[in-house]
N, C-alpha and C. Protein backbone atom coordinates (compact mmCIF):
# COMPACT_ATOMS: atom_id res chain seq x y z
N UNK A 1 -82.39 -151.76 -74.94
CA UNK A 1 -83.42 -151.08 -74.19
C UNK A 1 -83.67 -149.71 -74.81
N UNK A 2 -84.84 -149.54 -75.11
CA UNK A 2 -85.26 -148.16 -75.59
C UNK A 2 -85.52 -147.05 -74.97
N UNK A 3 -85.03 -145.90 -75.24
CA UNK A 3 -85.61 -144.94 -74.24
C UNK A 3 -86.96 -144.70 -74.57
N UNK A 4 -87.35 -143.74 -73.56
CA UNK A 4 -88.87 -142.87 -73.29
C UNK A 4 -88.83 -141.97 -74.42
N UNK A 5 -88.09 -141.46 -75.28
CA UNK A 5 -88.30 -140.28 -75.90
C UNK A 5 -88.74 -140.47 -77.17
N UNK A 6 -88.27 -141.89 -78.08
CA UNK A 6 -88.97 -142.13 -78.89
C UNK A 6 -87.78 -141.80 -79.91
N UNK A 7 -86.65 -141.77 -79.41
CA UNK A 7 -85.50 -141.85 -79.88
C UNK A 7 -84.93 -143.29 -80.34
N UNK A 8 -84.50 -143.52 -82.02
CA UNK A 8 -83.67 -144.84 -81.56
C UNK A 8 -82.62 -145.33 -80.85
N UNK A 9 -82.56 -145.88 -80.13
CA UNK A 9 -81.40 -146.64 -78.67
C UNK A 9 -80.18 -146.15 -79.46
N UNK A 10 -79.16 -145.61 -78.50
CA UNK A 10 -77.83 -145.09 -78.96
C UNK A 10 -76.85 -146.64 -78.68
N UNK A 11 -75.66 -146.57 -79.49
CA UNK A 11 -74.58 -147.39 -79.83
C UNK A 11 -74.50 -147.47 -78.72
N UNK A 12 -74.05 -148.38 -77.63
CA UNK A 12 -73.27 -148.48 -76.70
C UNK A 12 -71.88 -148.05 -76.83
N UNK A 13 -71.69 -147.72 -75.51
CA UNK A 13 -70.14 -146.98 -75.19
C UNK A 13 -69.46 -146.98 -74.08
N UNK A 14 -68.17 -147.29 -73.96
CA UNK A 14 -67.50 -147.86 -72.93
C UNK A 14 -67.34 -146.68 -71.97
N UNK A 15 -67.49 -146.70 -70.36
CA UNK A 15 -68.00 -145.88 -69.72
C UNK A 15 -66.38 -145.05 -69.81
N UNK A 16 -65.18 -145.73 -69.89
CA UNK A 16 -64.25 -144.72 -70.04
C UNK A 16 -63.79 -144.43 -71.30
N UNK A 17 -64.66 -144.28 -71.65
CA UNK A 17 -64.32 -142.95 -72.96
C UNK A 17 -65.26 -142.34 -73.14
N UNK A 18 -66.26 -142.15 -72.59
CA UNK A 18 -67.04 -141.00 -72.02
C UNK A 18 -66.49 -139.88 -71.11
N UNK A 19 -65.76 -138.60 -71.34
CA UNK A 19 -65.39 -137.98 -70.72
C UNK A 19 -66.57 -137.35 -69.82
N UNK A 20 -67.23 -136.38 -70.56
CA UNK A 20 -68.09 -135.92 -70.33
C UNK A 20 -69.20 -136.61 -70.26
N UNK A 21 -70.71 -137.07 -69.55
CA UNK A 21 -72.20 -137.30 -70.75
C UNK A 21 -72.43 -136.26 -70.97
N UNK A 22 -73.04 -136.38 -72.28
CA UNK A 22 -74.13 -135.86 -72.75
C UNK A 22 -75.34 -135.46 -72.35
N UNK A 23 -76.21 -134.60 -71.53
CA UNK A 23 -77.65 -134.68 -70.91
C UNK A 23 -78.14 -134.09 -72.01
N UNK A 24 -79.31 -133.83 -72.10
CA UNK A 24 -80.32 -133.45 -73.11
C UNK A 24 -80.07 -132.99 -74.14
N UNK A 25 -79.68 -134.27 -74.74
CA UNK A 25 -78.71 -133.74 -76.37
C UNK A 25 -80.30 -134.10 -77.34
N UNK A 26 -81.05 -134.85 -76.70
CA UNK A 26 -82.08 -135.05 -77.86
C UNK A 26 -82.00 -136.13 -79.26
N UNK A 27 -82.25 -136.55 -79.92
CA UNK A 27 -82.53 -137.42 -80.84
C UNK A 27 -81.26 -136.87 -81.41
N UNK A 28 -81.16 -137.74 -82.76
CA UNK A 28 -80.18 -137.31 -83.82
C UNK A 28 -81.02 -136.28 -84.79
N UNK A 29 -80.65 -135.63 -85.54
CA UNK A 29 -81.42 -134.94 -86.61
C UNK A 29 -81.62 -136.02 -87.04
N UNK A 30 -81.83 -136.79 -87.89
CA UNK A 30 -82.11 -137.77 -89.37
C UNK A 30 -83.30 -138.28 -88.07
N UNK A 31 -83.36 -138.66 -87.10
CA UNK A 31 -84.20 -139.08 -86.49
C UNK A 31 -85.44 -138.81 -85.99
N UNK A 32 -85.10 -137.11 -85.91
CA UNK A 32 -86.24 -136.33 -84.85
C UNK A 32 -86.83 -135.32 -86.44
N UNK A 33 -86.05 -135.40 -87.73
CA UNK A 33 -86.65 -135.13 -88.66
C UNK A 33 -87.98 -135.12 -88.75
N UNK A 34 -89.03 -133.93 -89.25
CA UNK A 34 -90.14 -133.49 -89.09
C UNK A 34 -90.46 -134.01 -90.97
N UNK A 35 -91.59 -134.37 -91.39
CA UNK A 35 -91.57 -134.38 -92.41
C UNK A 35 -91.87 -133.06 -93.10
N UNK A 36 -92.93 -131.82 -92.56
CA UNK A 36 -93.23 -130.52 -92.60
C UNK A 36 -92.15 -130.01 -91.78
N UNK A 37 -91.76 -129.39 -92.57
CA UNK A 37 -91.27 -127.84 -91.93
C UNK A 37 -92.42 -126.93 -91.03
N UNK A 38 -91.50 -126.00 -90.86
CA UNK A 38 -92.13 -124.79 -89.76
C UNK A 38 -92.08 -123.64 -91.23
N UNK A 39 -93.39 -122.35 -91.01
CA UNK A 39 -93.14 -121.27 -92.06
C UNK A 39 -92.96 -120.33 -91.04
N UNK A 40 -92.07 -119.22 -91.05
CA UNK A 40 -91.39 -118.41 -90.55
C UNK A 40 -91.48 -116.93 -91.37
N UNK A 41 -91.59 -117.11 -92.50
CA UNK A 41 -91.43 -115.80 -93.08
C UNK A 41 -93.38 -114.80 -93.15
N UNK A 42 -92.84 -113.58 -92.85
CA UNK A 42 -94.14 -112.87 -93.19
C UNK A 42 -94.24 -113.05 -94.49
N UNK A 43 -93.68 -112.90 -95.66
CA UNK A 43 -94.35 -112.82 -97.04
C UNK A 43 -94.89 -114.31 -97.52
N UNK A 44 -94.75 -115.59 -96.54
CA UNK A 44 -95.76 -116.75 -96.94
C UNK A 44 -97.07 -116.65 -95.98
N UNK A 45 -96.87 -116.24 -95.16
CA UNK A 45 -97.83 -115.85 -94.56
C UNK A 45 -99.11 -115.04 -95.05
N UNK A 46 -98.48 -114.08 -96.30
CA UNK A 46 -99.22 -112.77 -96.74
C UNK A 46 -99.63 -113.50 -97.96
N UNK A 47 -98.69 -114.50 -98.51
CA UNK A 47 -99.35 -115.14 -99.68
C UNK A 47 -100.82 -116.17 -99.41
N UNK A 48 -100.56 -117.13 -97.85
CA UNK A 48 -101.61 -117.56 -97.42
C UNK A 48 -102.99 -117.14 -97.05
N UNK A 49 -102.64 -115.89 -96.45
CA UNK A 49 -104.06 -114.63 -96.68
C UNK A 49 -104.51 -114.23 -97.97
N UNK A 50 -103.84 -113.68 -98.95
CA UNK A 50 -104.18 -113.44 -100.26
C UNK A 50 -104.50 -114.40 -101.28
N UNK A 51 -103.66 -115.53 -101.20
CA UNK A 51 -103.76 -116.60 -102.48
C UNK A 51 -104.37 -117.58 -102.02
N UNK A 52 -104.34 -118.10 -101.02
CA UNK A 52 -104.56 -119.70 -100.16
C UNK A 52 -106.03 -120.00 -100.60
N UNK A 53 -106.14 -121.33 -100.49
CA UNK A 53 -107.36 -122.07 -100.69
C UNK A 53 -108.24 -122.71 -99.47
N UNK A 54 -108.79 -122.64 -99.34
CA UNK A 54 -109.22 -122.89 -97.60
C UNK A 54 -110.48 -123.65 -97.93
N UNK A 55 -110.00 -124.33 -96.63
CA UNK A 55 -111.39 -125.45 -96.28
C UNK A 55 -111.57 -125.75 -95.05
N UNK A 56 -112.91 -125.66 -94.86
CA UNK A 56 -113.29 -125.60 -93.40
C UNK A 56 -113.61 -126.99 -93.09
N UNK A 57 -113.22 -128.18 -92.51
CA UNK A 57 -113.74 -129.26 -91.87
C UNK A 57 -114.53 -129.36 -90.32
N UNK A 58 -115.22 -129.15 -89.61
CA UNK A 58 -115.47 -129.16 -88.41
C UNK A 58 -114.95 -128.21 -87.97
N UNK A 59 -114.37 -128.20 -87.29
CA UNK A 59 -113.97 -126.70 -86.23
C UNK A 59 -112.28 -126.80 -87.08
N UNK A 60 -112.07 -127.06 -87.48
CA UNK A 60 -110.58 -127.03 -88.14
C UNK A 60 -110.56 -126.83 -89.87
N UNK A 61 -109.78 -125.70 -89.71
CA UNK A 61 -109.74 -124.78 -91.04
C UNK A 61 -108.66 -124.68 -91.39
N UNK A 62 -107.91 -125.14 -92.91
CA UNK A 62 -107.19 -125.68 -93.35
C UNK A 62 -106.87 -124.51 -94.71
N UNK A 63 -105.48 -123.42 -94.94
CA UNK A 63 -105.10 -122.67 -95.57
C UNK A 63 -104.04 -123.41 -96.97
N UNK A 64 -104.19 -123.30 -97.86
CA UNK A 64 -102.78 -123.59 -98.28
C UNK A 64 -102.38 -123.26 -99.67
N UNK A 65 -101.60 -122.92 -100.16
CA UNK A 65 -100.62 -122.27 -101.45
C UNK A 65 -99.84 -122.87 -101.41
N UNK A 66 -99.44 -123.36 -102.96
CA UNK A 66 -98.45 -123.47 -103.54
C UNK A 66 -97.39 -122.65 -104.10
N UNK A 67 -95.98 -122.20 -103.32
CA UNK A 67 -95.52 -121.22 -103.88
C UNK A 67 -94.05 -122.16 -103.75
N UNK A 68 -93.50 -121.37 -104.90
CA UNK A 68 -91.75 -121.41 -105.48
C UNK A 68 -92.01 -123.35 -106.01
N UNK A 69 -90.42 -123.51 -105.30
CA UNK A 69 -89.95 -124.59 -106.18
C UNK A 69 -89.86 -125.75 -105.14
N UNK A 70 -90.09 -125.20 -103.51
CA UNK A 70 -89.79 -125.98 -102.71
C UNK A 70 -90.47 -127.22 -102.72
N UNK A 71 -89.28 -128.62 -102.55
CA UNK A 71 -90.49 -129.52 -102.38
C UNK A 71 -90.88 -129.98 -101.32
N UNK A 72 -90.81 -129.85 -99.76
CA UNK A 72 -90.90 -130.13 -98.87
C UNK A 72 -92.20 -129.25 -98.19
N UNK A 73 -92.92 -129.82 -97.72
CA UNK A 73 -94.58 -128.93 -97.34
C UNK A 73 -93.82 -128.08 -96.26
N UNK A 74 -94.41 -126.91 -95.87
CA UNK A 74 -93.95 -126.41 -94.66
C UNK A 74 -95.56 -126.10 -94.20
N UNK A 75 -95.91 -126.27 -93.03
CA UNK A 75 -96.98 -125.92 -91.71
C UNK A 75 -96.66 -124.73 -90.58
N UNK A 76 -98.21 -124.46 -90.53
CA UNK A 76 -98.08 -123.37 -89.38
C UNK A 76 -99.38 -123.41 -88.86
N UNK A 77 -99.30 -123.11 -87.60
CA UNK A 77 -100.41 -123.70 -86.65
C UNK A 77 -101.24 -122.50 -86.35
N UNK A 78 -102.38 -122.37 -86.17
CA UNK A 78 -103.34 -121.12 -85.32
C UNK A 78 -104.55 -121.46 -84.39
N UNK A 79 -103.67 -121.17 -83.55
CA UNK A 79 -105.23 -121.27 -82.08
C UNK A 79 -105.01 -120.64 -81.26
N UNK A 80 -106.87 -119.89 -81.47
CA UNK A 80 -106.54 -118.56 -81.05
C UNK A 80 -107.57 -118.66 -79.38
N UNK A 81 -107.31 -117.65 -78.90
CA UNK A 81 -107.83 -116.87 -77.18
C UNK A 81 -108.83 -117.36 -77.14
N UNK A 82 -110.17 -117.75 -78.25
CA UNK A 82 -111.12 -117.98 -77.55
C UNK A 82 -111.47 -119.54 -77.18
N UNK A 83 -110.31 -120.48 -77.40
CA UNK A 83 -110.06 -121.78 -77.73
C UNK A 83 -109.95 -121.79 -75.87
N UNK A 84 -109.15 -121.03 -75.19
CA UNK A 84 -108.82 -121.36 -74.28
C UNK A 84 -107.66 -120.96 -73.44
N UNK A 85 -107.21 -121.21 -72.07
CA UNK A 85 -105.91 -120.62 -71.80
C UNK A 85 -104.71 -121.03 -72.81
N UNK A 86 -103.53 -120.52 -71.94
CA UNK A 86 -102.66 -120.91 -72.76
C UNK A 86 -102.16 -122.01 -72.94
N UNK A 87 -102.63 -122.47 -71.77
CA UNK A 87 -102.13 -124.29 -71.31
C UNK A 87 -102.71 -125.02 -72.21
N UNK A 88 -104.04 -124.67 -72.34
CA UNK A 88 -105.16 -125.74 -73.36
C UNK A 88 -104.91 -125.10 -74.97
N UNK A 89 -104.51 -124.24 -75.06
CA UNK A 89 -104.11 -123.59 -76.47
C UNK A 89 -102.28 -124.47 -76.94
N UNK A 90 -101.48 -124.78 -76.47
CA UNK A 90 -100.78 -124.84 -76.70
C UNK A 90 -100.66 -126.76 -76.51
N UNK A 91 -101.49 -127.39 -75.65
CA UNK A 91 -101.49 -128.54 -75.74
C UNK A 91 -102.54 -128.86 -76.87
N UNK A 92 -103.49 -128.17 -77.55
CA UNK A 92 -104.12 -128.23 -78.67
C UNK A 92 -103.48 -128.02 -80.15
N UNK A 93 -102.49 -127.25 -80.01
CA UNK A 93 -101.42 -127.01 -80.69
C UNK A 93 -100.18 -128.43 -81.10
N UNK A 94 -99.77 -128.80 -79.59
CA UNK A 94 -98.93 -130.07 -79.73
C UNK A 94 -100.20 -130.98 -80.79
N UNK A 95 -101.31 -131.03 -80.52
CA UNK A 95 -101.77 -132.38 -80.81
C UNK A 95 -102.27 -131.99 -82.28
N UNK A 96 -101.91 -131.23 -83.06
CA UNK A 96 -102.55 -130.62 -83.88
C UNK A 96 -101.08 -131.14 -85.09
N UNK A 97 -99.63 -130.97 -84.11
CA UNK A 97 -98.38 -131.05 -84.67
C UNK A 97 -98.75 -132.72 -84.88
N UNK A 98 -98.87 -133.42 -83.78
CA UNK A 98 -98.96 -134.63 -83.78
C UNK A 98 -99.82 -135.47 -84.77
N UNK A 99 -100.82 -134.82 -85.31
CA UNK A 99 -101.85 -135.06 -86.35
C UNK A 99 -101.56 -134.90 -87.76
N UNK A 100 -101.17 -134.30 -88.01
CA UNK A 100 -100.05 -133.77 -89.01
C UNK A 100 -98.77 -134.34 -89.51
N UNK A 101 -97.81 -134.98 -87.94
CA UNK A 101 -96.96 -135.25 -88.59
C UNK A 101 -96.93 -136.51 -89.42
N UNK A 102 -97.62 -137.30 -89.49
CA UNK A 102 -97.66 -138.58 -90.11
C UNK A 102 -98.58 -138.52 -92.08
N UNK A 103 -98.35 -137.59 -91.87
CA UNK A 103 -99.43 -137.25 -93.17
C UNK A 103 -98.69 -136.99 -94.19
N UNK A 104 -99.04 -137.65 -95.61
CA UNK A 104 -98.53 -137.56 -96.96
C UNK A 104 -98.73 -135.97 -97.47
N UNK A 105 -98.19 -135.29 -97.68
CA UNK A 105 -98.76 -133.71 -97.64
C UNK A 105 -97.90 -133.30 -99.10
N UNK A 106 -98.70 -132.29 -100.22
CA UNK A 106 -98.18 -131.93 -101.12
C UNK A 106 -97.50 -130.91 -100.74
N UNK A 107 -96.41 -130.64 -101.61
CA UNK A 107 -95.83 -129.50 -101.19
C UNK A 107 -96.31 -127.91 -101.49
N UNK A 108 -96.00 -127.65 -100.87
CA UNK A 108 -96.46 -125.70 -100.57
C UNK A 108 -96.25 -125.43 -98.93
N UNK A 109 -97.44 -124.64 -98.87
CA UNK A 109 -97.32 -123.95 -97.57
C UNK A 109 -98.66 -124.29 -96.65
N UNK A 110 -99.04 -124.64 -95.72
CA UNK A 110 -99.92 -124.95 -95.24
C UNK A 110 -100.60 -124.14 -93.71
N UNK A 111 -101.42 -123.11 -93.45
CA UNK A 111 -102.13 -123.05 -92.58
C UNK A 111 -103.08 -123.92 -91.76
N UNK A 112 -103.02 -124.12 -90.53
CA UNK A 112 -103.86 -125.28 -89.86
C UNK A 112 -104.46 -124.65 -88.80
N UNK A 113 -105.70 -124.15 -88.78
CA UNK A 113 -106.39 -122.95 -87.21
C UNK A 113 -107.54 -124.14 -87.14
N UNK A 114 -107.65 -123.97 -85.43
CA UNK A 114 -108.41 -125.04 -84.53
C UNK A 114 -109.56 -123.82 -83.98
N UNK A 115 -110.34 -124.44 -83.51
CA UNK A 115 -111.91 -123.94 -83.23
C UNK A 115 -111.73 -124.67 -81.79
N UNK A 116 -112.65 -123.93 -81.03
CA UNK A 116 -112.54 -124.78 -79.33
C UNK A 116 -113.13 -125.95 -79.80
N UNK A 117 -113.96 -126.33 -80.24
CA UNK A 117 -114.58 -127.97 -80.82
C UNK A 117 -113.46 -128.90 -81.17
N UNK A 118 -112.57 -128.24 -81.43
CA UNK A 118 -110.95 -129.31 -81.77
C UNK A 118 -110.75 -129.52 -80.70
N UNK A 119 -110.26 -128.90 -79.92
CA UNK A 119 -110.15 -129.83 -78.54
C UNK A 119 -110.08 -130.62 -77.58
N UNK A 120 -112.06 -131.09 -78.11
CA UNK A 120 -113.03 -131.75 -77.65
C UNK A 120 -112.96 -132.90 -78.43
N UNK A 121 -112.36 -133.34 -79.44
CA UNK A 121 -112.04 -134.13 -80.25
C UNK A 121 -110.96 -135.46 -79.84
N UNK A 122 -111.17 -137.00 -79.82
CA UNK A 122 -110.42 -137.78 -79.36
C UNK A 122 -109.43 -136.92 -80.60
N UNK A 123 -108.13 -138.37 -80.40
CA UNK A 123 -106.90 -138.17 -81.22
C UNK A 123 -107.27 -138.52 -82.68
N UNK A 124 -107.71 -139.90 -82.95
CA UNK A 124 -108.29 -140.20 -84.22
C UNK A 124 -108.99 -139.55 -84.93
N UNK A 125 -109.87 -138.91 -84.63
CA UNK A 125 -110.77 -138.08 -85.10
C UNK A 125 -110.58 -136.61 -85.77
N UNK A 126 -109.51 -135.75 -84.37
CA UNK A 126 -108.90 -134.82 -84.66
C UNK A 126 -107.94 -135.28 -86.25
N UNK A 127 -107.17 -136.62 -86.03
CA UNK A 127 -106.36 -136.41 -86.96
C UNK A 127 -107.33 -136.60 -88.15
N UNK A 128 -108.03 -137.52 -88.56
CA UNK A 128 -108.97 -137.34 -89.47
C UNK A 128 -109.39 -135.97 -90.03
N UNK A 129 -109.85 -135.32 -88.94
CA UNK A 129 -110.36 -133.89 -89.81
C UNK A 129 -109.59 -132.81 -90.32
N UNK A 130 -108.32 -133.34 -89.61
CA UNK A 130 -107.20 -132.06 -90.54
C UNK A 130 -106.67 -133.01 -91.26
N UNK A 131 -106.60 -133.80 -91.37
CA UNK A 131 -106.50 -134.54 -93.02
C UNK A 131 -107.19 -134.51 -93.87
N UNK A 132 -108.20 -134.19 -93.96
CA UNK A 132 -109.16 -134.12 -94.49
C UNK A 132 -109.72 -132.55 -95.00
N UNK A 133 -108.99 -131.76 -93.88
CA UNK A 133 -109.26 -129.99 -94.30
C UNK A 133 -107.97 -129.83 -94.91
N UNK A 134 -106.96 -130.47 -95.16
CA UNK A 134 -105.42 -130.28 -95.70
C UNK A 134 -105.72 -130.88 -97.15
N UNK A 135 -106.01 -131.84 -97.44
CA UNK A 135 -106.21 -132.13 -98.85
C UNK A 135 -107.36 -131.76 -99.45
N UNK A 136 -108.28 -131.44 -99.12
CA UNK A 136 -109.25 -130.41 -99.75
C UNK A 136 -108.86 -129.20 -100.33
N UNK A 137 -108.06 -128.64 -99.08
CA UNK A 137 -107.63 -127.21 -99.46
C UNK A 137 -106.47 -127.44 -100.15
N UNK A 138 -105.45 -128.42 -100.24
CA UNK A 138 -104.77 -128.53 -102.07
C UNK A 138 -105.25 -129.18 -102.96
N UNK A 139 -106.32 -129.35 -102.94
CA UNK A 139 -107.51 -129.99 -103.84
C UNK A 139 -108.15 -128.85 -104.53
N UNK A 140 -108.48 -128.04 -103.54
CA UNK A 140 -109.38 -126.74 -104.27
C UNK A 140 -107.94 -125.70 -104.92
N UNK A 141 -106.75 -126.03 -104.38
CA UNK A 141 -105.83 -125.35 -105.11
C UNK A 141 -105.38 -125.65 -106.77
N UNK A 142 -105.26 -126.77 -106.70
CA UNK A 142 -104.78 -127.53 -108.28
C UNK A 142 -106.39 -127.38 -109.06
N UNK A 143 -107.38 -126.59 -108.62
CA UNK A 143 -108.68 -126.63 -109.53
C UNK A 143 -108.78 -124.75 -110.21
């Protein structure tokens, strides 16, 4: 039986040798593995303002540089106040992660900012257009 979380089903285990459970231990890492990273540092950030290649698809605008040796893409999300409260900013945000995560992505650094028109966007569609503003903009980078 599978859980709700989207976790694969844990080993079974005999109820006495369970001292303790476990509550909200969450997936395994190897499992809940992101294929993008998160960018964290101000100086990729400052390289994405200065160096980045950008492409605007529909209301979703797509940043990105290639920097160092890393090979793993790292992402970072932007949606801003006039998109909406924080409730609708931040569930625009989840679905923005969700669009993303399934995507073949070169490595570098990637900016991803939503327009209130993203929003308004089924799921398919949304994911379409930031796929589509993500490889452009390392498209216009390698040119």
């Amino acid at each position: 039986m599978a859980s709700g979380t989207g976790c694969p089903p844990a080993q079974a285990e005999r109820s006495y040798e369970l001292a303790v459970p476990e509550v909200g231990r969450g997936c395994p890492p190897d499992a809940a593995a992101s294929v993008a990273g998160r960018i964290r540092d101000r100086a990729t950030f400052e390289q994405l303002r200065l160096h980045g290649r950008r492409c605007r698809v529909g209301s979703v605008t797509a940043v990105y540089v290639r920097e160092g040796a890393d090979p793993s893409p790292r992402v970072a999300y932007a949606v801003g106040r006039r998109v909406g409260s924080a409730v609708v900013r931040n569930r625009l945000r989840r679905r923005l992660k969700a669009a993303v995560e399934g995507l073949e992505l070169k490595p570098g650094s990637y900016l991803v900012a939503a327009g209130r028109q993203a929003g308004e966007l089924g799921f398919e569609e949304l994911r379409m257009t930031v796929a589509s503003a993500m490889t452009s903009a390392a498209r216009k980078a390698r040119e």
